[in-house]
Protein backbone atom coordinates (compact mmCIF):
# COMPACT_ATOMS: atom_id res chain seq x y z
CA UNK A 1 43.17 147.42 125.19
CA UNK A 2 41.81 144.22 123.68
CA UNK A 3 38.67 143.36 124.21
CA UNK A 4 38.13 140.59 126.75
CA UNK A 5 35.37 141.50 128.19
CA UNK A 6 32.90 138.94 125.90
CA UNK A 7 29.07 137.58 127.33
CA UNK A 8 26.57 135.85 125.74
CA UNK A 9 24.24 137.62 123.31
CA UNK A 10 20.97 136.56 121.05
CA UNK A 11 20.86 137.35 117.41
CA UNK A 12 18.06 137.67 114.86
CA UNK A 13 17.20 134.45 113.09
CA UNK A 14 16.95 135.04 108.80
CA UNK A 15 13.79 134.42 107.91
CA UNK A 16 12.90 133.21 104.04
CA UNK A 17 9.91 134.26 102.57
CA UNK A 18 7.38 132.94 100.76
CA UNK A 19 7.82 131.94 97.22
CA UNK A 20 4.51 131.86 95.10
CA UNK A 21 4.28 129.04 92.56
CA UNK A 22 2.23 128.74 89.81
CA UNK A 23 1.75 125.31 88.11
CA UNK A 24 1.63 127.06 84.73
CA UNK A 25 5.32 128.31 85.02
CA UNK A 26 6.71 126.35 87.52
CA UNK A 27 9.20 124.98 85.43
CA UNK A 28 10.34 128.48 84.70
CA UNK A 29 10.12 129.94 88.43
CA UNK A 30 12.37 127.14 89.53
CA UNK A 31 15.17 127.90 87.02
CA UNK A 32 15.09 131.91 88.09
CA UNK A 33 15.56 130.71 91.57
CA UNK A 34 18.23 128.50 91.12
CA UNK A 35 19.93 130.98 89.46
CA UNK A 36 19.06 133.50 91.79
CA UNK A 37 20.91 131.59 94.62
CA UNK A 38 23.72 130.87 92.26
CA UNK A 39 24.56 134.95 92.08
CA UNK A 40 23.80 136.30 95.36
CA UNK A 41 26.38 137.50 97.19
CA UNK A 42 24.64 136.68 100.49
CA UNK A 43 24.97 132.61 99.23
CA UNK A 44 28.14 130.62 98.75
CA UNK A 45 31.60 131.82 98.32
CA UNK A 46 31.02 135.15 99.80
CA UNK A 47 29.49 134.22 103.04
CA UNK A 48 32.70 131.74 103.43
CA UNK A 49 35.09 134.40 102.42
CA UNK A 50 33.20 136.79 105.06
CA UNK A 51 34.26 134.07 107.63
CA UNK A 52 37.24 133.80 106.63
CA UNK A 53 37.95 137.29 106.88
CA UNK A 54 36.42 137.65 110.49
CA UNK A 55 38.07 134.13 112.02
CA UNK A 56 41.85 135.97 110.56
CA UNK A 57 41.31 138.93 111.62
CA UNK A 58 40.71 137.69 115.01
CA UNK A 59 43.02 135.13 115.00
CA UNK A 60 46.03 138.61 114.31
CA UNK A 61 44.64 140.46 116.78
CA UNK A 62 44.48 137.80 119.30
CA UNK A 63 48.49 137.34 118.49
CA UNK A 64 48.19 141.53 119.02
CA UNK A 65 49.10 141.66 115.05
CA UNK A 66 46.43 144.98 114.36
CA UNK A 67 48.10 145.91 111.32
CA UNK A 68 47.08 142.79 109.89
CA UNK A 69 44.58 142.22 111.77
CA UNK A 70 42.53 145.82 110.42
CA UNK A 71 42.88 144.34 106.96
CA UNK A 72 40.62 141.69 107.38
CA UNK A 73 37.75 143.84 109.66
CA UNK A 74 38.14 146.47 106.83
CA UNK A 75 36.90 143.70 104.27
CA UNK A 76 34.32 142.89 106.69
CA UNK A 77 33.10 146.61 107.29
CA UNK A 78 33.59 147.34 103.86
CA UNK A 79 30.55 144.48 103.13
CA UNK A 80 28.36 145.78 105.43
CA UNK A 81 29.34 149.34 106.38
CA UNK A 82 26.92 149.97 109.33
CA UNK A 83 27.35 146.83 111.26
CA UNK A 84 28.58 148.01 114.52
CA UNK A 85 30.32 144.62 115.58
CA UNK A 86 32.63 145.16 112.75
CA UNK A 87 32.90 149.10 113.13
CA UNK A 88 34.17 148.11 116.85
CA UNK A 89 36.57 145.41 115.29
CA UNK A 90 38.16 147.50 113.13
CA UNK A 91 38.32 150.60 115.80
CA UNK A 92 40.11 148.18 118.48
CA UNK A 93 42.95 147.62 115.28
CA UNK A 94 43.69 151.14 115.16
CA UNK A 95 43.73 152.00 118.89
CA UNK A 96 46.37 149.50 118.81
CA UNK A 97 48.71 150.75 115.73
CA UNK A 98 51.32 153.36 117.29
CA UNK A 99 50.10 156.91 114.88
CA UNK A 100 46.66 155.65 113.90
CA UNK A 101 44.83 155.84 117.06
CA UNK A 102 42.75 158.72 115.76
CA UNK A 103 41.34 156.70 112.60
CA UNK A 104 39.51 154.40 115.32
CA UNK A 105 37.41 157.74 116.02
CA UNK A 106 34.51 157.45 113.36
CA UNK A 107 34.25 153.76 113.29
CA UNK A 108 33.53 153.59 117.22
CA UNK A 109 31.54 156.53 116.54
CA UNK A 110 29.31 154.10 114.64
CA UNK A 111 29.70 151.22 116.62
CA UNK A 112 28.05 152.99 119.94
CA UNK A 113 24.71 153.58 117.62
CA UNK A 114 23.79 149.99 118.47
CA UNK A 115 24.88 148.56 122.11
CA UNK A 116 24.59 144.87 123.01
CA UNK A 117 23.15 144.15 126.48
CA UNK A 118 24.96 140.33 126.44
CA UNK A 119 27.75 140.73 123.76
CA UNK A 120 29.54 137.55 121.95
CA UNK A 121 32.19 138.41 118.78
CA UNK A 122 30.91 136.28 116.36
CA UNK A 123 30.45 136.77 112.47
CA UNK A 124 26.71 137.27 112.54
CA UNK A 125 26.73 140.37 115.60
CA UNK A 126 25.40 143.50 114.73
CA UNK A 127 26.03 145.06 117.78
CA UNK A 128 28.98 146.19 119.53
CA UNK A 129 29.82 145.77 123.00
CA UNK A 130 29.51 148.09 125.61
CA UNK A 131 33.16 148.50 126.35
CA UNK A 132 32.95 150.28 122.67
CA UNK A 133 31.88 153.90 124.86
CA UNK A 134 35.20 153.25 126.68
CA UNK A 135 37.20 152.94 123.71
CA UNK A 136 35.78 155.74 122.37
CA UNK A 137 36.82 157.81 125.50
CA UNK A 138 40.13 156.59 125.12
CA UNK A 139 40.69 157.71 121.47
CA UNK A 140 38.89 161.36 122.10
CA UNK A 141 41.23 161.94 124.86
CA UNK A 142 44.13 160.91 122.37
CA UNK A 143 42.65 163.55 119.69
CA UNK A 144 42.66 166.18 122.74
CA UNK A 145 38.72 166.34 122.86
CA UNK A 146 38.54 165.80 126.54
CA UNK A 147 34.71 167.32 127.25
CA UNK A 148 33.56 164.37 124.25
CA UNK A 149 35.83 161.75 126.16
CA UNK A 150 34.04 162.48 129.59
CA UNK A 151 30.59 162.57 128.04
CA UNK A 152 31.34 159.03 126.67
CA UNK A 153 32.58 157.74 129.76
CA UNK A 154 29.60 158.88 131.27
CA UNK A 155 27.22 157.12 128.79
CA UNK A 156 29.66 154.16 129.69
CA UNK A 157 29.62 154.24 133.54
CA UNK A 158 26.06 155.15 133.94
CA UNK A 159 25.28 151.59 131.81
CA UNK A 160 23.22 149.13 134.55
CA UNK A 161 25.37 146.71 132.85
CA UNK A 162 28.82 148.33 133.84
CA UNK A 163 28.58 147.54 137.71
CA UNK A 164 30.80 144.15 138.10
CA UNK A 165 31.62 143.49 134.87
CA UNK A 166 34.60 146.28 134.38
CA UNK A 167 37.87 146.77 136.43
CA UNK A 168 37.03 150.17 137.47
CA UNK A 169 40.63 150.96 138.79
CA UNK A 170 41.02 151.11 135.16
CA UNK A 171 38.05 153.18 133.87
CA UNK A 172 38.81 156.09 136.94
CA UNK A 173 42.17 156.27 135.74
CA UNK A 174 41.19 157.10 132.33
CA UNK A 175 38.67 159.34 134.10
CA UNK A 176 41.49 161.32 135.91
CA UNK A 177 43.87 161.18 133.17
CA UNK A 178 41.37 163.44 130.84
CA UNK A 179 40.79 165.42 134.00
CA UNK A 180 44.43 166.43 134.38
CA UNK A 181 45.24 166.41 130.83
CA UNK A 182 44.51 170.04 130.85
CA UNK A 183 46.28 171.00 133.97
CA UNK A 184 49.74 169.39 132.73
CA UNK A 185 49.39 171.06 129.12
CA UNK A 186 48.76 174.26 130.65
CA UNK A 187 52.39 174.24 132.72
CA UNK A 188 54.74 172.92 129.62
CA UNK A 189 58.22 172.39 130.24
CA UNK A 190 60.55 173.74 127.96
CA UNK A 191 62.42 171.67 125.51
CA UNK A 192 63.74 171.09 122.18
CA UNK A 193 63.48 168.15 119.83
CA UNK A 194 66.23 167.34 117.50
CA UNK A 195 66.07 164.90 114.31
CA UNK A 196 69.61 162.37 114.75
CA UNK A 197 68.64 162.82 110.26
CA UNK A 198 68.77 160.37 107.77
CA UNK A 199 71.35 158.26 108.57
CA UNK A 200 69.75 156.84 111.69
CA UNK A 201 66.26 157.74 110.72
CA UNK A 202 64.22 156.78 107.42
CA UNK A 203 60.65 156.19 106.36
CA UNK A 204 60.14 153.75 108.03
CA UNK A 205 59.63 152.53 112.17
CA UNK A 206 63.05 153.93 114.07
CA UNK A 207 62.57 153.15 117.31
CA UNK A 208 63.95 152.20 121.56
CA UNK A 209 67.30 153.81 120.70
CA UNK A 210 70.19 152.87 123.81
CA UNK A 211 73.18 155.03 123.79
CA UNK A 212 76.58 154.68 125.62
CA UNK A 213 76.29 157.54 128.15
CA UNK A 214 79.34 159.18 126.09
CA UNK A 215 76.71 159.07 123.48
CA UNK A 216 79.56 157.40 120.89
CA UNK A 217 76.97 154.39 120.11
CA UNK A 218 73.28 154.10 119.24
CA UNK A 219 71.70 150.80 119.13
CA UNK A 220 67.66 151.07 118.45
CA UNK A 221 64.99 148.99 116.12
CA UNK A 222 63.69 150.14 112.79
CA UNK A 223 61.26 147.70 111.15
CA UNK A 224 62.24 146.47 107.74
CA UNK A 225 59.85 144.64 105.29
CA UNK A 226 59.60 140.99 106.72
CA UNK A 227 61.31 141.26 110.97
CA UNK A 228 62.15 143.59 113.11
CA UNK A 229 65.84 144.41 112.77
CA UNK A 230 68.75 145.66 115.66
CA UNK A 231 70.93 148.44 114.38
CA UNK A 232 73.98 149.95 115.55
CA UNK A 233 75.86 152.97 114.44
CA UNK A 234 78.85 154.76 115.54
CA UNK A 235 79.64 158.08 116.66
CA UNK A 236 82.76 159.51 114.91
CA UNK A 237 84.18 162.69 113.99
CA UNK A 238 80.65 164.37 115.12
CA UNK A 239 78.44 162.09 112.68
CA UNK A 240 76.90 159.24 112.70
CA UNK A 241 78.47 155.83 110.67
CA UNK A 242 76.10 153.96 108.52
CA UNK A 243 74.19 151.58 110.94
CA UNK A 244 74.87 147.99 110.94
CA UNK A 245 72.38 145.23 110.77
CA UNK A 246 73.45 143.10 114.47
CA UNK A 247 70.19 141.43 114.58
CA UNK A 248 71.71 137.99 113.27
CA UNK A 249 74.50 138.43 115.47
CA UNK A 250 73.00 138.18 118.70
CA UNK A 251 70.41 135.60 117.55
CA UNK A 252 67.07 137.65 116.91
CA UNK A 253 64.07 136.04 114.49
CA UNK A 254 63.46 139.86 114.60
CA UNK A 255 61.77 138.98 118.39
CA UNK A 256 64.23 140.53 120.09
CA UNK A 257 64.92 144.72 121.03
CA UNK A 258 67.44 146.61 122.79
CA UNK A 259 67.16 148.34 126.34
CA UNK A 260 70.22 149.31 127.49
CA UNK A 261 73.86 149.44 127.36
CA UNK A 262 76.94 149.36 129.67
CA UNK A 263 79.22 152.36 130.11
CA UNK A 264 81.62 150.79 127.64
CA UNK A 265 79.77 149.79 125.48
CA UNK A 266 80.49 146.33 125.51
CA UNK A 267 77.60 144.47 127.20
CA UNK A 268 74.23 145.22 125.62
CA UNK A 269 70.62 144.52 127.47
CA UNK A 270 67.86 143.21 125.27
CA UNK A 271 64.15 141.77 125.50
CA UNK A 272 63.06 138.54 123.43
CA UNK A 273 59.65 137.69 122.84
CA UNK A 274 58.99 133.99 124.14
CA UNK A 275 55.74 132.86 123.17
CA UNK A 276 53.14 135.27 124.76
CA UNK A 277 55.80 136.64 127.94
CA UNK A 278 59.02 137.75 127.34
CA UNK A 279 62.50 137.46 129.33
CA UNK A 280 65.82 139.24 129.52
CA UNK A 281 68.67 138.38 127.44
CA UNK A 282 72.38 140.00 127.63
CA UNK A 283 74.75 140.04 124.84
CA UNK A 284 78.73 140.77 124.84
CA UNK A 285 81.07 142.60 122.38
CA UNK A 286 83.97 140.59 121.25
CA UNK A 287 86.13 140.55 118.70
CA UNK A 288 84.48 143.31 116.55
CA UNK A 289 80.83 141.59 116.80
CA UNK A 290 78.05 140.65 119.50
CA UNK A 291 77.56 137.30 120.52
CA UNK A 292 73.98 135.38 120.44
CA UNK A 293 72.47 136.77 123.35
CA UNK A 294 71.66 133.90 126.20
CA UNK A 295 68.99 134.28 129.08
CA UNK A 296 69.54 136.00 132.64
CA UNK A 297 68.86 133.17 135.62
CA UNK A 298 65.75 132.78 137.56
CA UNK A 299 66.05 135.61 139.77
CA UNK A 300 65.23 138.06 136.60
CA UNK A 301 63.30 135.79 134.42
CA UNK A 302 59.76 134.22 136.28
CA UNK A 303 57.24 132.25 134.28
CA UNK A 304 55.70 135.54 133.73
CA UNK A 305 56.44 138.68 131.71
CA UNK A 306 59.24 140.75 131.65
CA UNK A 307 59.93 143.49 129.44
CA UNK A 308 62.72 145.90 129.84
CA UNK A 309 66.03 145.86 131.99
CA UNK A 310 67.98 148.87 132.43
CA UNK A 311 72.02 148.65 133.98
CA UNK A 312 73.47 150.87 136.39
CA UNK A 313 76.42 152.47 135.30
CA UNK A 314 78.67 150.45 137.60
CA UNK A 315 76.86 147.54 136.25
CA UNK A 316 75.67 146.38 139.84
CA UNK A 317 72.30 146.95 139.74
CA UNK A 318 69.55 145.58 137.39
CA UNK A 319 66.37 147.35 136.79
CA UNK A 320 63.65 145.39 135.22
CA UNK A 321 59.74 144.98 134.55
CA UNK A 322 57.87 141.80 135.31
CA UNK A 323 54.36 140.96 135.83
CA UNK A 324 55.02 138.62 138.42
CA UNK A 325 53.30 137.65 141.37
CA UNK A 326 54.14 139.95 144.57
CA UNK A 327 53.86 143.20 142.81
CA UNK A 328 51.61 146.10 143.39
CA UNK A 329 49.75 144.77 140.52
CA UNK A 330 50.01 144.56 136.41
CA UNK A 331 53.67 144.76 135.02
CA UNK A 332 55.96 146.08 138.49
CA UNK A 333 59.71 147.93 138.75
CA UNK A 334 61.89 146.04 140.30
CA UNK A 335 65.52 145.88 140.78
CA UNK A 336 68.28 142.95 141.50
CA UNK A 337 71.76 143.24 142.66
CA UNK A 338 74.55 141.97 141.16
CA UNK A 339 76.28 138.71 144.00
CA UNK A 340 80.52 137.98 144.30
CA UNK A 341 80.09 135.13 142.03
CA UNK A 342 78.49 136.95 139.21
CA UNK A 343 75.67 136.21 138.91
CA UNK A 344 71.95 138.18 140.07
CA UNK A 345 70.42 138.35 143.08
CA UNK A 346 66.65 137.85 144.31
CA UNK A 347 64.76 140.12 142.65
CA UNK A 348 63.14 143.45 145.34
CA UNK A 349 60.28 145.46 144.28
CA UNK A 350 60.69 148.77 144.08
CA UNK A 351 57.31 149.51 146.23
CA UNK A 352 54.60 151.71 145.64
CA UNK A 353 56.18 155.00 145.40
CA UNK A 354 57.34 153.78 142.33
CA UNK A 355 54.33 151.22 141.49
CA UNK A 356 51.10 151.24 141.19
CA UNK A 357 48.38 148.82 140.80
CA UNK A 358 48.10 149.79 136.80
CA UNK A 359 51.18 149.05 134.37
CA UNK A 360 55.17 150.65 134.99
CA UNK A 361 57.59 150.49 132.24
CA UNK A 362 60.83 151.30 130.44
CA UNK A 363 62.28 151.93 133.74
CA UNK A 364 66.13 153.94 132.90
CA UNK A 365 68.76 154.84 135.16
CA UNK A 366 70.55 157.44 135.30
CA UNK A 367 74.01 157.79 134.97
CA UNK A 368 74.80 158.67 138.62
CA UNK A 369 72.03 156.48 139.89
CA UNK A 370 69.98 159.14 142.10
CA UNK A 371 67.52 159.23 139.04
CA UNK A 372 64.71 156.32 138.00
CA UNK A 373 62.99 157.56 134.37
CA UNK A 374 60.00 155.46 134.14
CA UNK A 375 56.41 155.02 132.49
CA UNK A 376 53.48 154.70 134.35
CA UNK A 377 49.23 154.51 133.48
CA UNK A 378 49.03 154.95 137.43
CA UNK A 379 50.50 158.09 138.81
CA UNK A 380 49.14 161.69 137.75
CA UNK A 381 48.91 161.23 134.30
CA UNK A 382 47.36 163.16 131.48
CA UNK A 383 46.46 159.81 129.21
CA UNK A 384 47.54 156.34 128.87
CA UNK A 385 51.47 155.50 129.89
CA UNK A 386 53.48 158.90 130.78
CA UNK A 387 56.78 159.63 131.20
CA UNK A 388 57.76 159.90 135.04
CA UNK A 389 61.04 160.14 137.35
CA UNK A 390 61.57 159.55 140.74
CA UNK A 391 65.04 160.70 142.73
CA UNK A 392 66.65 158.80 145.53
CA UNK A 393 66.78 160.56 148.49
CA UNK A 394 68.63 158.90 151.97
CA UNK A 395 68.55 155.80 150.33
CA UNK A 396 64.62 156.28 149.56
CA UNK A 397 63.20 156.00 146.08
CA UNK A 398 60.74 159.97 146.48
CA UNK A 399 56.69 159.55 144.65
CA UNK A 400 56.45 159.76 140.84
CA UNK A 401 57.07 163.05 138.96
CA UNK A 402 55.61 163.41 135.62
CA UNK A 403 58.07 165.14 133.44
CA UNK A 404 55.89 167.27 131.78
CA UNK A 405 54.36 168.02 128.39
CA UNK A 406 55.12 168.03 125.43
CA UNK A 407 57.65 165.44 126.63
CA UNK A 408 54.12 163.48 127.48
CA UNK A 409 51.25 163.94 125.30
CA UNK A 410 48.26 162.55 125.44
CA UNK A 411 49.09 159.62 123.41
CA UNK A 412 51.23 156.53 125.09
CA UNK A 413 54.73 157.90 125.98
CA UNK A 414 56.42 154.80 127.03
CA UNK A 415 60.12 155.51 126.26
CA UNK A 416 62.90 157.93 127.65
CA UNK A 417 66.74 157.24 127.58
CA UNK A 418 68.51 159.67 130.08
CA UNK A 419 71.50 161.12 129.38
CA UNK A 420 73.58 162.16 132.33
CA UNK A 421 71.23 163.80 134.74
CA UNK A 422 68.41 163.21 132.24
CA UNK A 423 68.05 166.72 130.94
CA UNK A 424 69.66 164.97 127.91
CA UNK A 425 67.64 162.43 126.36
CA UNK A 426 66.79 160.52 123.30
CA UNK A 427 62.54 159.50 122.40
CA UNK A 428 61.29 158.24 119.51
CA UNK A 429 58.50 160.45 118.25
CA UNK A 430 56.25 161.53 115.71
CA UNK A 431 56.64 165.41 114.09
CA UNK A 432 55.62 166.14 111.02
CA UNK A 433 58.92 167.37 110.60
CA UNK A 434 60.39 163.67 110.62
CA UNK A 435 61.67 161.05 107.55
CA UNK A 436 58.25 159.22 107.83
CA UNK A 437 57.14 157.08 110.66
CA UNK A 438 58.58 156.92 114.26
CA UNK A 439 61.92 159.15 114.32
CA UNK A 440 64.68 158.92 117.00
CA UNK A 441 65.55 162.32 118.02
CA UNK A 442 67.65 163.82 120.93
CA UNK A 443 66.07 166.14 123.69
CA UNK A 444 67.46 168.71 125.62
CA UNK A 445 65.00 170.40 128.31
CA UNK A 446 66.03 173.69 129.34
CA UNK A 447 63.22 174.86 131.94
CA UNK A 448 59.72 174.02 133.81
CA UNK A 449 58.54 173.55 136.46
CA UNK A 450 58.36 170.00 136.41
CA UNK A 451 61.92 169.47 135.55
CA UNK A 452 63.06 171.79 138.49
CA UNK A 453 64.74 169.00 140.49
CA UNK A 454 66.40 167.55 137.88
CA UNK A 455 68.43 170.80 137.61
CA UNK A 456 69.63 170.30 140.92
């Protein structure tokens, strides 16, 4: 949701006034203005820490670092409280940060009071751009105020200036997703959310949590103080064993997070950030540890993005996302097969019953292979990325299902690990009844409409 979509704008030159001298106290006026200058916080220091703050605070959300990022276009707002460039800055932060996309609410609020025509981000714009209504939209449909979020999509495709300057695939999705918001909240499925409790979950991030279909071992992220770390815990006697920190032993800089996980439990999938893309990595239990994870070939990793693989239970088939070119369009499913010597096929998209021309992620298997759990922004969904599932039928992948709310909210749902037929899964979530942050809990869903096939 960053904002790319910069033009050129004009901006007020400061004009000084006049001074008045007299040539009785001239000496005098001259020594008030000097030190004048030498206080004002418009002069000086401040104005250079006010850059400073704006050219880091891009420069972290460029690298998509909003966390970090909002602290510097919080100093900025906080100096100037009504400027609407820097209301929109620190908005886009928290539309960004998983659990504090409803804080972004009043400060786009206040950047839509004053639209730019031709809109450049630099230190000395007042206005915001006007993408800003869009935004807006985005984060009233997230707070479940769906007549505001049309009203401001409105105000935002009615514009003269929107015509051939937006991807409107895009904006009509987000114009369908508040549309059918309320239709999929009105049919719930039924289903049950249980905390794994403190010994997997704490205050802080717990998070894209792969299980052994047995369910005897959890490996999932939690985000410590200075990286992103891998954990792994045990299943014994009906509890949970005290996790174990494997991130040095497959190799991570804390760039690296799990996605799935042979049968056995010996062969573990994972995604490592290179540069800007990502690619595939495998790792292998030996000896009572993992081993540094090394790259899948060229068939799986492109020169573009991919960012989750999911195994087959067999461990035959490879399911993976990539942005690369032949795709419906944005980040595709697609799937490789495993060749006699080892090693993985050419890549086959999955096609559009599966794809769309909008973003598909977290694609899981299940455990007999008949069922794909996926997230899409393209299919029928009620905000954002939503959980979906399609079944294989005569060798036939059938059109996207969306499992349902609450499972799907209207918040990004990007993450579901089936369990058997994938009535059985494990999410990490939000609930005010968790340790903190982002909890990993296990879900059973017992009934809905939605679900109805999965019974089956």
């Amino acid at each position: 949701m960053k904002a790319s979509w910069e033009g050129l704008m004009s901006y007020r030159r400061l004009t000084a006034g006049r001074i008045r001298h007299f040539f009785s106290s001239a000496l005098l006026g001259l020594s008030m203005l000097l030190l004048a200058f030498s206080l004002s916080p418009v002069y000086g220091q401040t104005m250079a820490e006010k850059k400073e703050w704006f050219e880091t605070g891009n420069y972290f959300f460029d690298s998509e670092d909003y966390q970090e990022a909002v602290f510097y276009f919080l100093k900025l707002h906080d100096a100037n409280p009504t400027n609407a460039n820097y209301n929109f800055l620190v908005g886009s932060c928290y539309l960004n940060i998983p659990g504090n996309e409803i804080k972004s609410i009043p400060y786009f609020e206040q950047a839509v009071t004053k639209i730019a025509t031709k809109y450049k981000n630099e230190l000395t714009q007042i206005r915001a751009p006007l993408h800003a209504y869009f935004y807006l939209a985005q984060a009233y449909r997230m707070n479940n105020q769906m007549d505001k979020a049309m009203e401001m999509l409105d105000k935002f495709t009615n514009s003269p200036y929107f015509e051939g300057n937006y991807n409107e695939a895009i904006v009509n999705a987000e114009i369908e997703a508040c549309k059918k918001a309320k239709v999929i909240q009105d049919k719930p499925i039924q289903v049950t959310f249980t905390n794994l409790g403190s010994v997997i979950n704490n205050s802080s991030e717990n998070y894209d949590p792969v299980l052994t279909q047995d369910t005897s071992i959890i490996i999932y992220m939690n985000n410590l103080k200075f990286y992103n770390a891998i954990y792994m815990s045990k299943r014994e006697n009906g509890a949970w064993t005290e996790p174990e920190n494997i991130t040095p032993q497959v190799g991570s800089d804390g760039d690296a997070y799990p996605t799935s996980i042979s049968v056995d439990g010996k062969t573990l999938y994972l995604v490592r950030k290179v540069k800007k893309n990502g690619d595939i990595f495998v790792s292998h239990y030996e000896n009572g540890k993992w081993s540094i994870m090394q790259p899948l070939n060229e068939n799986i990793n492109s020169n573009r993005k991919e960012t989750f693989a999911s195994i087959s239970a067999d461990g035959k088939i490879l399911y993976f996302t990539s942005d690369r070119r032949g795709g419906e369009g944005g980040l595709d499913i697609w799937y490789s097969e495993l060749q006699p010597n080892g090693q993985w096929g050419k890549a086959k998209n999955m096609g559009p019953q599966v794809n769309t021309k909008l973003d598909e992620e977290t694609p899981c298997i299940s455990a007999d292979g008949t069922t794909l759990f996926f997230s899409s922004q393209g299919h029928q969904n009620m905000g954002g990325f939503d959980i979906f599932y399609s079944l294989r039928l005569n060798n036939e992948w059938s059109g996207a299902v969306n499992i349902g709310s609450p499972l799907n909210t209207t918040l990004d749902d990007k993450f579901y690990f089936p369990i058997g037929n994938g009535l059985i899964g494990y999410i990490a979530r939000r609930l005010p009844s968790g340790f903190g942050l982002q909890d990993i809990y296990r879900v059973q869903i017992t009934g809905g409409d939605p679900v109805k096939d999965l019974a089956k």
